[in-house]
C-alpha atoms as a PDB file:
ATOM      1  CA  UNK A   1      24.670  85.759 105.242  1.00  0.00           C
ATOM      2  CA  UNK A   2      23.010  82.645 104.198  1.00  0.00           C
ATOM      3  CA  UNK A   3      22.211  81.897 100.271  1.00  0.00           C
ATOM      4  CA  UNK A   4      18.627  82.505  99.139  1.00  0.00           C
ATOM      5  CA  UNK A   5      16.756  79.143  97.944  1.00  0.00           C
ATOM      6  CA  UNK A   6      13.478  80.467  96.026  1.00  0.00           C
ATOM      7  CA  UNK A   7      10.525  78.530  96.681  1.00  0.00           C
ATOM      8  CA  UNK A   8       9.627  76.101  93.930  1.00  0.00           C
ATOM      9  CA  UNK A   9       5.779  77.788  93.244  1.00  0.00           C
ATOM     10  CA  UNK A  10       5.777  81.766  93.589  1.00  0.00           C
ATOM     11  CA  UNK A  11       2.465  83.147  94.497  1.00  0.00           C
ATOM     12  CA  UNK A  12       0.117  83.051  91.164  1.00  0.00           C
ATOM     13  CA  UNK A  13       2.864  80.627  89.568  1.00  0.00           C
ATOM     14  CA  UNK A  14       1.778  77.739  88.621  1.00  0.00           C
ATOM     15  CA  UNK A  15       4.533  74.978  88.503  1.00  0.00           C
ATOM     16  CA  UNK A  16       4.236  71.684  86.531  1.00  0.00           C
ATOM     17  CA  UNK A  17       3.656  68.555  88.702  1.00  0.00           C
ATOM     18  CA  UNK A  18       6.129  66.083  89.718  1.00  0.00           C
ATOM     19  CA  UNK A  19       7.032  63.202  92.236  1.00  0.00           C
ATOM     20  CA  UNK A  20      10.383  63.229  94.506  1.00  0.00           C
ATOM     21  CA  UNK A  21      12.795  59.956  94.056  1.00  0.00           C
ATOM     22  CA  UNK A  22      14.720  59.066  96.062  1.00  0.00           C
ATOM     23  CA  UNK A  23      17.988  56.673  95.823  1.00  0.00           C
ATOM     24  CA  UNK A  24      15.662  53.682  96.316  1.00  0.00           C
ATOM     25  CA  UNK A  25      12.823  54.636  94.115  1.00  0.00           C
ATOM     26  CA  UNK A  26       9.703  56.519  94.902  1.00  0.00           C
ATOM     27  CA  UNK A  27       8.610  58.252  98.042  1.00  0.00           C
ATOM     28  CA  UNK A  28       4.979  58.255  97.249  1.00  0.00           C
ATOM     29  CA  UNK A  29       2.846  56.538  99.782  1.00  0.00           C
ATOM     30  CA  UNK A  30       2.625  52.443  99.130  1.00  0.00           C
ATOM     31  CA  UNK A  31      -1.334  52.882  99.446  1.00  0.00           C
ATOM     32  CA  UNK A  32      -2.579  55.325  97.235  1.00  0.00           C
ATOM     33  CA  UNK A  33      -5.990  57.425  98.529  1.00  0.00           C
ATOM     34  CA  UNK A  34      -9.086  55.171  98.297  1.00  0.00           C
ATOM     35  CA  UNK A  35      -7.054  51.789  98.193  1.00  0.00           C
ATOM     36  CA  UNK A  36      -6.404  49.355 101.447  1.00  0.00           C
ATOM     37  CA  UNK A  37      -3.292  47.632 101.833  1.00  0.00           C
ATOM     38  CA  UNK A  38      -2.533  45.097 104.179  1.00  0.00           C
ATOM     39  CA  UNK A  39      -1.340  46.110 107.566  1.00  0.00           C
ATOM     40  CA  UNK A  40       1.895  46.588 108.732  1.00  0.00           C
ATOM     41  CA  UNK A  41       4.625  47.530 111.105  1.00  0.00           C
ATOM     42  CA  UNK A  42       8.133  48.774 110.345  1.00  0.00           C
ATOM     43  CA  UNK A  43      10.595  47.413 113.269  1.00  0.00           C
ATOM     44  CA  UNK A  44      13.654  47.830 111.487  1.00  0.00           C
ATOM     45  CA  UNK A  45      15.816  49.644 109.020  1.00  0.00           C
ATOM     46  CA  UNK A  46      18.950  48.993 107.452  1.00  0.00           C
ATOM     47  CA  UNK A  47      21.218  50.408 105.256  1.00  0.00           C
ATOM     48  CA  UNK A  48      20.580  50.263 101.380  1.00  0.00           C
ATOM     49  CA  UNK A  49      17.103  51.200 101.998  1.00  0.00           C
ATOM     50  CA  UNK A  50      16.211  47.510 103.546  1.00  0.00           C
ATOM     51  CA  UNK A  51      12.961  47.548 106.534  1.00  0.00           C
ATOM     52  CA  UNK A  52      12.363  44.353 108.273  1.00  0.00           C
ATOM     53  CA  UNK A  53       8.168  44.672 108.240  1.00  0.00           C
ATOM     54  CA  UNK A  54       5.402  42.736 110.197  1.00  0.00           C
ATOM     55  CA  UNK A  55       2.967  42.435 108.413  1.00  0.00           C
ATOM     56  CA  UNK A  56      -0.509  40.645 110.320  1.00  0.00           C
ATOM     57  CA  UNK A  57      -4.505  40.110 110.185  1.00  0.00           C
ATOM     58  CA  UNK A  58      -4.584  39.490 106.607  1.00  0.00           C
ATOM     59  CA  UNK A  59      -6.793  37.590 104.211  1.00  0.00           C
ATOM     60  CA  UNK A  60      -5.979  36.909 100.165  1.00  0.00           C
ATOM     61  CA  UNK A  61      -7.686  35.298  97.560  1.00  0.00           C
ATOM     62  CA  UNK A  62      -4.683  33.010  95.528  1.00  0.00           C
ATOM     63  CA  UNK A  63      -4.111  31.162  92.946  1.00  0.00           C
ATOM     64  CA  UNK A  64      -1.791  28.801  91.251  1.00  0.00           C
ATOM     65  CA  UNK A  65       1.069  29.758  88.696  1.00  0.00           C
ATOM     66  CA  UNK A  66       2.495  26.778  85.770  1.00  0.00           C
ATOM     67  CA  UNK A  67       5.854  26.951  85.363  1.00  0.00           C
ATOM     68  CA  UNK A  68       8.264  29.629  86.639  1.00  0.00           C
ATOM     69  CA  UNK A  69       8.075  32.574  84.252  1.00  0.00           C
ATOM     70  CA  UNK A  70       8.024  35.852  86.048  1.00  0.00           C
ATOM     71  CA  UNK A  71       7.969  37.781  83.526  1.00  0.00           C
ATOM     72  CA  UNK A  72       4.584  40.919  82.903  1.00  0.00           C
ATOM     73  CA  UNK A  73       2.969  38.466  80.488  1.00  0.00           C
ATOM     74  CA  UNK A  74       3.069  35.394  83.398  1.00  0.00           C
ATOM     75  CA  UNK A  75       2.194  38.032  86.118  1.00  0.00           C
ATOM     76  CA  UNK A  76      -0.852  38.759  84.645  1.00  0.00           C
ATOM     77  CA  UNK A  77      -1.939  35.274  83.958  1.00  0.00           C
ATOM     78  CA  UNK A  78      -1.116  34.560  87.382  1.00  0.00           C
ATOM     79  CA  UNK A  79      -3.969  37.100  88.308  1.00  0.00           C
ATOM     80  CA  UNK A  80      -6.584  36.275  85.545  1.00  0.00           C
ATOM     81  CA  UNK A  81      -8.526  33.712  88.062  1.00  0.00           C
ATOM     82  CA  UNK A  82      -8.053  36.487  90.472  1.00  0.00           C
ATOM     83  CA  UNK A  83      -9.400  39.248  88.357  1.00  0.00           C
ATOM     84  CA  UNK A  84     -12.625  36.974  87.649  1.00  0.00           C
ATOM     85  CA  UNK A  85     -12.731  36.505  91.505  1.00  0.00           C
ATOM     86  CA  UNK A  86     -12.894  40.408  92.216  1.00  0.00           C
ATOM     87  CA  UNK A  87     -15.156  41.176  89.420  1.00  0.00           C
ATOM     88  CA  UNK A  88     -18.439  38.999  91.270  1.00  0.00           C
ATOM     89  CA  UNK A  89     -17.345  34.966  90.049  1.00  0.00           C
ATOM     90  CA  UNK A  90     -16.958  34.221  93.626  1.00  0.00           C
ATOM     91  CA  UNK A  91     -19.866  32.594  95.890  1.00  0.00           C
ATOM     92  CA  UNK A  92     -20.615  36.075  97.043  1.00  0.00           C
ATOM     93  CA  UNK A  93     -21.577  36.901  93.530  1.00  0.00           C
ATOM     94  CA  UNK A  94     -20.290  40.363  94.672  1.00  0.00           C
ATOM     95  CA  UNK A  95     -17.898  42.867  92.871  1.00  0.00           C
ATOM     96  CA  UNK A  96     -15.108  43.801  95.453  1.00  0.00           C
ATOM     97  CA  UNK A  97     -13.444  46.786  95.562  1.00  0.00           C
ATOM     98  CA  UNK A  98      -9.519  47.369  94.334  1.00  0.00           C
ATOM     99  CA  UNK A  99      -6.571  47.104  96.779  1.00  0.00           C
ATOM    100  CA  UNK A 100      -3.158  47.592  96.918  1.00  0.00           C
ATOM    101  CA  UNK A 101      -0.538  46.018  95.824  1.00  0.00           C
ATOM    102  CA  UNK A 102      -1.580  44.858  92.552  1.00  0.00           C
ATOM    103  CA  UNK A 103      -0.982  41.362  93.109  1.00  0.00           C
ATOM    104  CA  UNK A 104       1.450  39.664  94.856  1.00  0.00           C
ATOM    105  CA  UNK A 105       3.909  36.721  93.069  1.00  0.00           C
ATOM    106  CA  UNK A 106       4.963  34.003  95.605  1.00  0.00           C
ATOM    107  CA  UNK A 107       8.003  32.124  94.909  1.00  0.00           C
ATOM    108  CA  UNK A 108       9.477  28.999  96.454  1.00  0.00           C
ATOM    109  CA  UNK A 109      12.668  27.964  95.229  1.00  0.00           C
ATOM    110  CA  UNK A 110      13.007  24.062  95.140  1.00  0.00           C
ATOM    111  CA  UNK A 111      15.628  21.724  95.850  1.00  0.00           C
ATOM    112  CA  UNK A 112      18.243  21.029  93.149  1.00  0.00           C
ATOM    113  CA  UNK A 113      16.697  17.135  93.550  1.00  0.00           C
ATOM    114  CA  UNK A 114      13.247  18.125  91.897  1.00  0.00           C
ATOM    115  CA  UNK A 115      11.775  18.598  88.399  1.00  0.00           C
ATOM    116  CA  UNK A 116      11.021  22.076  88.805  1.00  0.00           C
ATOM    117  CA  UNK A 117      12.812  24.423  90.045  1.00  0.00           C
ATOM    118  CA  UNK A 118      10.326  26.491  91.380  1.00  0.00           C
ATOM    119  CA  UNK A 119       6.767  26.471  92.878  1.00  0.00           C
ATOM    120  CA  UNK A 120       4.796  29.640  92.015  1.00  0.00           C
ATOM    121  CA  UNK A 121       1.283  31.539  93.383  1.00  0.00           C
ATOM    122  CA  UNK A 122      -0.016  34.877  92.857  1.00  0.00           C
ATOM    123  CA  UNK A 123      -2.087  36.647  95.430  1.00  0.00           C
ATOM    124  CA  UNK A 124      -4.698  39.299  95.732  1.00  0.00           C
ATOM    125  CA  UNK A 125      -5.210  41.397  99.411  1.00  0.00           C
ATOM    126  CA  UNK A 126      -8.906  41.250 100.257  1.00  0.00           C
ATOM    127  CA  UNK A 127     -10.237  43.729 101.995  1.00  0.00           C
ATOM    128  CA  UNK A 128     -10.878  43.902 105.985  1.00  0.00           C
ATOM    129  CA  UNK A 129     -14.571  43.982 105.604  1.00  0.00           C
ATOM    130  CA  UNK A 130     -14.799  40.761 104.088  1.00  0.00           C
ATOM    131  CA  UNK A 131     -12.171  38.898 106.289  1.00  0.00           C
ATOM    132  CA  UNK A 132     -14.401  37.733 108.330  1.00  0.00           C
ATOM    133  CA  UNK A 133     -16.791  35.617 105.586  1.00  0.00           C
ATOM    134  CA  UNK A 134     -14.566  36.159 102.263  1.00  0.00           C
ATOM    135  CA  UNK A 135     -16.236  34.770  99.169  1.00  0.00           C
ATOM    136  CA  UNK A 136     -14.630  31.183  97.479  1.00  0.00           C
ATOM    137  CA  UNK A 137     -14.452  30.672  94.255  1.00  0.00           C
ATOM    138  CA  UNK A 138     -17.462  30.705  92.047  1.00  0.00           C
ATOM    139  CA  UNK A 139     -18.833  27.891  90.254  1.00  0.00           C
ATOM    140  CA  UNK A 140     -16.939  27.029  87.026  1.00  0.00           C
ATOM    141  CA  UNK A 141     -14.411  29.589  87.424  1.00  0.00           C
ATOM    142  CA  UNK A 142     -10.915  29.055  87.787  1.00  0.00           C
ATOM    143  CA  UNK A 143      -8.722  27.577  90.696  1.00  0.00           C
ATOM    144  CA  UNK A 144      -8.324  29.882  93.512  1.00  0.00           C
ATOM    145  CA  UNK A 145      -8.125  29.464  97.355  1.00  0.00           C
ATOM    146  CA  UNK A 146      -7.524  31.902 100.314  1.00  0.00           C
ATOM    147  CA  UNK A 147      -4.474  32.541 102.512  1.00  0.00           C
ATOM    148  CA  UNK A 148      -4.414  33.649 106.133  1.00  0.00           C
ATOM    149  CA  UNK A 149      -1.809  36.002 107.264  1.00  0.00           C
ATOM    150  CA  UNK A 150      -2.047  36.521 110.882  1.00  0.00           C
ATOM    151  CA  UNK A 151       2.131  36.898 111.293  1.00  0.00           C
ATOM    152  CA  UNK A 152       4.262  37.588 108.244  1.00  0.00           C
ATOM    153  CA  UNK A 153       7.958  38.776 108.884  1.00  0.00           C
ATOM    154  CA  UNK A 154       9.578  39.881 105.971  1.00  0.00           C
ATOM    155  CA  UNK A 155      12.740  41.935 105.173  1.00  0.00           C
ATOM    156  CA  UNK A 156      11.723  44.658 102.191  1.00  0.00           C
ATOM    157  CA  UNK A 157      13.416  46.340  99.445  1.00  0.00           C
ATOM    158  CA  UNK A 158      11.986  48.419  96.670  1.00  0.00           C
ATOM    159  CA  UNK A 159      12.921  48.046  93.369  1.00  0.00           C
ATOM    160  CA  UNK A 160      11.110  50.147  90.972  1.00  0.00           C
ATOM    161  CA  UNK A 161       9.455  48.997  87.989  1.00  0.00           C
ATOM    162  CA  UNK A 162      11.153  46.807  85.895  1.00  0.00           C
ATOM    163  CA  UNK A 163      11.741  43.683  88.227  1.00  0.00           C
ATOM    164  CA  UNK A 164       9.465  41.996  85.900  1.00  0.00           C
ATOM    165  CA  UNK A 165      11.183  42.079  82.569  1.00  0.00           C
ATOM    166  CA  UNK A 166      12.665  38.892  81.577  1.00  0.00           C
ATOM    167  CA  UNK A 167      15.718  38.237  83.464  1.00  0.00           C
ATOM    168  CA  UNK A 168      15.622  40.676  85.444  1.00  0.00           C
ATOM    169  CA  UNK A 169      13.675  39.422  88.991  1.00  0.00           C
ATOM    170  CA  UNK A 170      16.831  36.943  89.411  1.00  0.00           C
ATOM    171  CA  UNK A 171      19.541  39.627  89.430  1.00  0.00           C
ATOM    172  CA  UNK A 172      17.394  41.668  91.710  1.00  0.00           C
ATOM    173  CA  UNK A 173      16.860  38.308  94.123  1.00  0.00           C
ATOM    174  CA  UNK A 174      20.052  37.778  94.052  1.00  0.00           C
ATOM    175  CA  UNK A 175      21.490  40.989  95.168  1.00  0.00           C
ATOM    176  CA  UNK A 176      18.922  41.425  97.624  1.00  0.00           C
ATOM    177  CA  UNK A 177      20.078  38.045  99.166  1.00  0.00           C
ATOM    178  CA  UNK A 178      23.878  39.872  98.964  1.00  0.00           C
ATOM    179  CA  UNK A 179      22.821  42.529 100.608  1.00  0.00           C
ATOM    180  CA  UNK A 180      21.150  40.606 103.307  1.00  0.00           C
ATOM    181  CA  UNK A 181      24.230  38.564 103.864  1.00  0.00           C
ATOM    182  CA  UNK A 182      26.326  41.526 104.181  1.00  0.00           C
ATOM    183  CA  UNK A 183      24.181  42.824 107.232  1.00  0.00           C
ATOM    184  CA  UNK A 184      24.423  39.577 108.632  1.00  0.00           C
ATOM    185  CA  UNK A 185      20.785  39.179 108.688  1.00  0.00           C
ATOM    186  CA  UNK A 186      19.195  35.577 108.430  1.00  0.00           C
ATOM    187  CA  UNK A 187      16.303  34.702 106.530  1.00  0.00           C
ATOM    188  CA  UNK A 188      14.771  32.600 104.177  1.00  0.00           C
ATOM    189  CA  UNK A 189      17.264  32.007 101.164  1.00  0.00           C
ATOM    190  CA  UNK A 190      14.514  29.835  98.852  1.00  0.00           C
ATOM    191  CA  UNK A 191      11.032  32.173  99.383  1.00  0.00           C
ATOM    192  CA  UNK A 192      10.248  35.365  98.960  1.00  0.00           C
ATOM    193  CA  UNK A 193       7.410  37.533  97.329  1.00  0.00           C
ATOM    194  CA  UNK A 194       7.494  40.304  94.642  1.00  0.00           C
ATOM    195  CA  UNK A 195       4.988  42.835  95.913  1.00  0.00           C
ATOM    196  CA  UNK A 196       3.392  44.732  92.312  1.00  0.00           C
ATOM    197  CA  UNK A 197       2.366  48.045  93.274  1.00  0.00           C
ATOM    198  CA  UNK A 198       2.361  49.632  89.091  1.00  0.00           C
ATOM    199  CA  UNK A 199       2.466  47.423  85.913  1.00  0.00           C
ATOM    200  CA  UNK A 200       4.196  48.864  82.784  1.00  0.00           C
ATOM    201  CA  UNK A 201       1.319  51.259  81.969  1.00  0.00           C
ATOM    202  CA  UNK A 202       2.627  53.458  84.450  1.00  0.00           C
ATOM    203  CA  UNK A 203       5.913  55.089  82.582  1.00  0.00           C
ATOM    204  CA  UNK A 204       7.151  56.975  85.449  1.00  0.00           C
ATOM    205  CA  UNK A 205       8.133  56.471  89.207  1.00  0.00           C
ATOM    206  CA  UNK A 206       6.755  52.642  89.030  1.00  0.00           C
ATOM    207  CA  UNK A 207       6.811  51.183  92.530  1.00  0.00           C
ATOM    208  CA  UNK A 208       7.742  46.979  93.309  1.00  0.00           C
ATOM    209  CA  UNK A 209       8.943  45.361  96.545  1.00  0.00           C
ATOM    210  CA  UNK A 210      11.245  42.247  97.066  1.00  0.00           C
ATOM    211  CA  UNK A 211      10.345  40.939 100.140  1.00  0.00           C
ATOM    212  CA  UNK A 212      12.650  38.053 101.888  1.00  0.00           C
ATOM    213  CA  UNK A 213      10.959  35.639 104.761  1.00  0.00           C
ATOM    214  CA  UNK A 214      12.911  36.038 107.895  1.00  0.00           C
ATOM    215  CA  UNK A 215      14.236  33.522 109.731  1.00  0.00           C
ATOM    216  CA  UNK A 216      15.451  33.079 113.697  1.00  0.00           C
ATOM    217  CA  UNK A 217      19.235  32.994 113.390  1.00  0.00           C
ATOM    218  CA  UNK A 218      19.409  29.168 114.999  1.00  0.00           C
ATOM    219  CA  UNK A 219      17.057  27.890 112.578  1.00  0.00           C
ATOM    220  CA  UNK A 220      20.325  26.117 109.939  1.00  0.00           C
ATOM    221  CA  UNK A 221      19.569  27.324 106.313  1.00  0.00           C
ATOM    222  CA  UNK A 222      16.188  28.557 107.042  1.00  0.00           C
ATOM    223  CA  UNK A 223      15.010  26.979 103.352  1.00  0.00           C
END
């Protein structure tokens, strides 16, 4: 005889509300209702909750980052020209509508040789009906450019909500790039993007995304 499992909600029950987690964070949809996100294709997955994604036909308004804080505070500067961009100070004069993720924080490592050690960008996914004639920049407003994404291969991790806190996005980095090495799987070692789904406002079940630029396995260091 098999054990009886009750349903969570009996009929006329109400039960409070909650979201499943899984050992890798969330299992809420990336794209919540009403929201585009760029498209994409899974093709792989790997143990520790890694997908190698192809990700294609994509436009983004970006801008440049000083320095290489990636900390909430920076984040959000990052995305101040972009914010102004959305909200009509682009040559559209048009308010476009909010996608998903949040923003997206590019990093390229540099080479020990160079002042800096790192070159930053944030990003902001346009959506399809404007890839075609997206807006540039208004007049007097800040810095920002667009970036076309036709073929983006990226390995993926999530890793919830506090990658941003000071200190934090290198440990994550660098045990994604463990991780990676452990599979055996090449890519590159000196770029990769944080994908922000939630900021802090949202206390629970906050969804962010390493992702890691793949490489061909010929290609030397791949930087």
């Amino acid at each position: 005889m098999g054990l009886y499992r009750p349903a969570w909600g009996l009929r006329g029950l109400e039960c409070p509300k909650f979201e499943v987690l899984s050992e890798y964070g969330t299992q809420r949809p990336l794209c919540a209702p009403g929201l585009e996100c760029p498209k994409f294709e899974v093709l792989s997955e790997y143990r520790g909750g890694i997908q190698k994604r192809h990700y294609y036909n994509a436009v983004f308004a970006t801008a440049p980052m000083e320095g290489c804080d990636s900390s909430i505070d920076a984040m959000w500067r990052g995305l101040l020209p972009l914010h102004l961009y959305r909200h009509g100070i682009n040559s559209h004069l048009e308010v476009i509508e909010a996608t998903r993720p949040v923003g997206l924080l590019r990093v390229t490592e540099q080479e020990p040789a160079h002042n800096t050690t790192c070159a930053m960008s944030s990003l902001m996914y346009l959506p399809r009906r404007l890839h075609r004639n997206p807006p540039n920049a208004g007049p007097s407003a800040p810095p920002t450019s667009l970036a076309y994404v036709h073929d983006l291969h990226v390995f993926v991790q999530t890793v919830g909500g506090f990658v941003l806190e000071p200190g934090r996005l290198a440990q994550e980095v660098a045990e994604f790039r463990r991780q990676l090495d452990a599979l055996r799987l090449c890519y590159r070692p000196r770029q990769y993007f944080v994908a922000v789904y939630d900021f802090i406002q949202r206390y629970h079940g906050r969804l962010n995304e390493l992702w890691m630029l793949t490489r061909r396995c010929d290609d030397g260091d791949g930087a």
